[in-house]
Protein backbone atom coordinates (compact mmCIF):
# COMPACT_ATOMS: atom_id res chain seq x y z
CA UNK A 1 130.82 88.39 69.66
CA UNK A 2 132.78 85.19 68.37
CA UNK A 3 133.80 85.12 64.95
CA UNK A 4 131.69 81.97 64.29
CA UNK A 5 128.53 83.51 65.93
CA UNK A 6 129.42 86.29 63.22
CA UNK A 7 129.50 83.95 60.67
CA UNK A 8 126.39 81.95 61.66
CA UNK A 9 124.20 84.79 61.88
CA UNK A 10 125.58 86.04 58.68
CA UNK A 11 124.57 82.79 57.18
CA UNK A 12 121.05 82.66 58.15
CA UNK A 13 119.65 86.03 57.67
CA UNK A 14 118.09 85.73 54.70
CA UNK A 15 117.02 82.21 55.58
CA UNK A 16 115.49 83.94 58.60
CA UNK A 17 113.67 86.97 56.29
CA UNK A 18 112.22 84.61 53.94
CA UNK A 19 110.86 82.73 57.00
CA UNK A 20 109.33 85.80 58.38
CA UNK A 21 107.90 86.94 54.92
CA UNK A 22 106.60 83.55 54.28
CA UNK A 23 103.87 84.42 57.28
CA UNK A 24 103.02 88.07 55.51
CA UNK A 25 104.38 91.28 54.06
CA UNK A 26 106.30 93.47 55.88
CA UNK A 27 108.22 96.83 55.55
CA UNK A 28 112.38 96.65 56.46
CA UNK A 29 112.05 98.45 59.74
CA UNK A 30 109.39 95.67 60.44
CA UNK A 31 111.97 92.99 59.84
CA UNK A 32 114.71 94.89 61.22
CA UNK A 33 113.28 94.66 64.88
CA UNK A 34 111.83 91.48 64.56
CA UNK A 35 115.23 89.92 63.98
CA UNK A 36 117.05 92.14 66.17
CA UNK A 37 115.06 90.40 68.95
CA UNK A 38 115.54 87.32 67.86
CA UNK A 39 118.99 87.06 66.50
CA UNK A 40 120.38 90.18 67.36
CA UNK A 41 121.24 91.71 64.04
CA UNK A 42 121.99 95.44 63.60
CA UNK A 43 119.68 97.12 61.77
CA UNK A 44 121.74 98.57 59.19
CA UNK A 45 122.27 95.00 58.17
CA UNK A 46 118.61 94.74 56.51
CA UNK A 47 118.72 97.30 53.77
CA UNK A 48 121.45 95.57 51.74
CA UNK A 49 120.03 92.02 52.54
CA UNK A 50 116.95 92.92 51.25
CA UNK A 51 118.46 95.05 48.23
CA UNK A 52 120.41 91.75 47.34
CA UNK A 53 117.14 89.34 47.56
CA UNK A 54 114.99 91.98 45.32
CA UNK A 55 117.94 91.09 42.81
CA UNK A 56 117.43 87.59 43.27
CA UNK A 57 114.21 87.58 43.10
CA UNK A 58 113.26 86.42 46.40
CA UNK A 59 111.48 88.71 47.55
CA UNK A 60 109.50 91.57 45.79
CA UNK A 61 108.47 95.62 46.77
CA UNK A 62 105.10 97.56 46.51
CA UNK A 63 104.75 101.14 48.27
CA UNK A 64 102.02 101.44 50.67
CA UNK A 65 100.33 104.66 52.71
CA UNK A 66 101.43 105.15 56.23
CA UNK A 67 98.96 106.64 58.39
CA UNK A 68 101.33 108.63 60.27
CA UNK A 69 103.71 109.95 57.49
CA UNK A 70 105.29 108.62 53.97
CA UNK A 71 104.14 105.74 52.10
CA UNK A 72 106.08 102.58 53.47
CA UNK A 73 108.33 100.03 51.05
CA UNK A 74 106.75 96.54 51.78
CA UNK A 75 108.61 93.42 50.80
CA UNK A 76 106.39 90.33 49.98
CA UNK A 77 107.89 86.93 49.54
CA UNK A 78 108.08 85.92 45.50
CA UNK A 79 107.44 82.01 44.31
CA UNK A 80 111.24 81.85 43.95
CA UNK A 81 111.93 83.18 47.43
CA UNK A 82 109.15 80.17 48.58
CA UNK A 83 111.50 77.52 46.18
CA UNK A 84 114.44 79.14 47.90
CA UNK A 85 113.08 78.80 51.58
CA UNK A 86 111.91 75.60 51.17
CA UNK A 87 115.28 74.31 50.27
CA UNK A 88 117.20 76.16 52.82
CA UNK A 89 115.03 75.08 55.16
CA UNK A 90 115.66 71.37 54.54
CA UNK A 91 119.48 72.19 54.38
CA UNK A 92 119.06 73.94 57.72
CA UNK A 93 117.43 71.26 59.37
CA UNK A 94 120.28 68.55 58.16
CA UNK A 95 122.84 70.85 59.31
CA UNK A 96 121.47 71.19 62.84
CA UNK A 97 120.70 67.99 63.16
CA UNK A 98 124.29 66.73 62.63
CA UNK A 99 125.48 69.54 64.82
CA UNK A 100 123.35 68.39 67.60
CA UNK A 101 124.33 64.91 66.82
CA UNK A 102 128.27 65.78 67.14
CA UNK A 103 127.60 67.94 70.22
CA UNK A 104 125.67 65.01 71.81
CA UNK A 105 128.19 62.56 71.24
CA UNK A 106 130.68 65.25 72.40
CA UNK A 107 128.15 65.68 75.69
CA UNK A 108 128.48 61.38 76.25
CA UNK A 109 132.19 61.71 75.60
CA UNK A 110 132.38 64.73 78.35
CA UNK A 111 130.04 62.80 80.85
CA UNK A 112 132.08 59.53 80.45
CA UNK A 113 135.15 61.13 81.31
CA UNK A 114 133.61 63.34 84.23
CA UNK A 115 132.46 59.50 85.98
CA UNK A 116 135.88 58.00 85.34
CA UNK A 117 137.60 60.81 87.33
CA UNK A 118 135.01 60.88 90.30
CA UNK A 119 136.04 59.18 93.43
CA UNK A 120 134.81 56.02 94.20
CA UNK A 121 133.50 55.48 97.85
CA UNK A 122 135.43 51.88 97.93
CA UNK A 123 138.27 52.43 100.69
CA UNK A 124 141.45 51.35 99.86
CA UNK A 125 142.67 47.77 100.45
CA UNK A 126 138.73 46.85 99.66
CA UNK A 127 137.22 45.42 96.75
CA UNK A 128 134.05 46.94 95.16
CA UNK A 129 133.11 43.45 93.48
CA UNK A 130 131.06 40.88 96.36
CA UNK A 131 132.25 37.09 96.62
């Protein structure tokens, strides 16, 4: 994995648990697996993220029975977390959307350059413009 994939994912994890909280609780394991399939985080990663956002605030814990053994930690989304999400949100959507704008223009740029070395089907000796 690239150091800036590192990085990125780093960035957005708790962006990404405060999204997935925001639709209802959920115990670590839980959110463990659901962003291991969709951003492929470890799972040891989620304790200490969600240690760090109970200190913050974001989110908070309440102990509920498990059917099929001990009670289960859930993690519910706090008014602070919803403050935080909505802002990170908005940043997240500028930020991609000047990405995408500097990769598009990066995508013309490539394209451009890609028709001005093609061959042309004029033969030599002939002109491509008609008198």
């Amino acid at each position: 994995m690239s150091e800036i994939e590192i990085q990125l994912k780093k960035g957005v994890l708790g962006l990404c648990v405060l999204a997935l909280l925001s639709r209802g609780d959920s115990y670590a394991y839980e959110i463990a697996s659901r962003m291991a399939d969709a951003v492929d985080m470890g799972e040891g990663t989620i304790y200490p993220l969600m240690r760090r956002m109970q200190s913050e605030g974001l989110v908070a814990t309440y102990l509920e029975e498990s059917p099929s053994g001990p009670s289960r930690k859930y993690y519910r989304i706090t008014e602070t977390g919803r403050s935080r999400l909505a802002e990170q949100v908005g940043e997240w959507r500028g930020f991609t959307a000047a990405v995408d704008g500097l990769i598009a223009a990066a995508d013309t740029t490539a394209n451009v350059a890609e028709e001005a070395s093609e061959p042309t089907s004029v033969q030599e000796g002939e002109s491509s413009h008609e008198a």
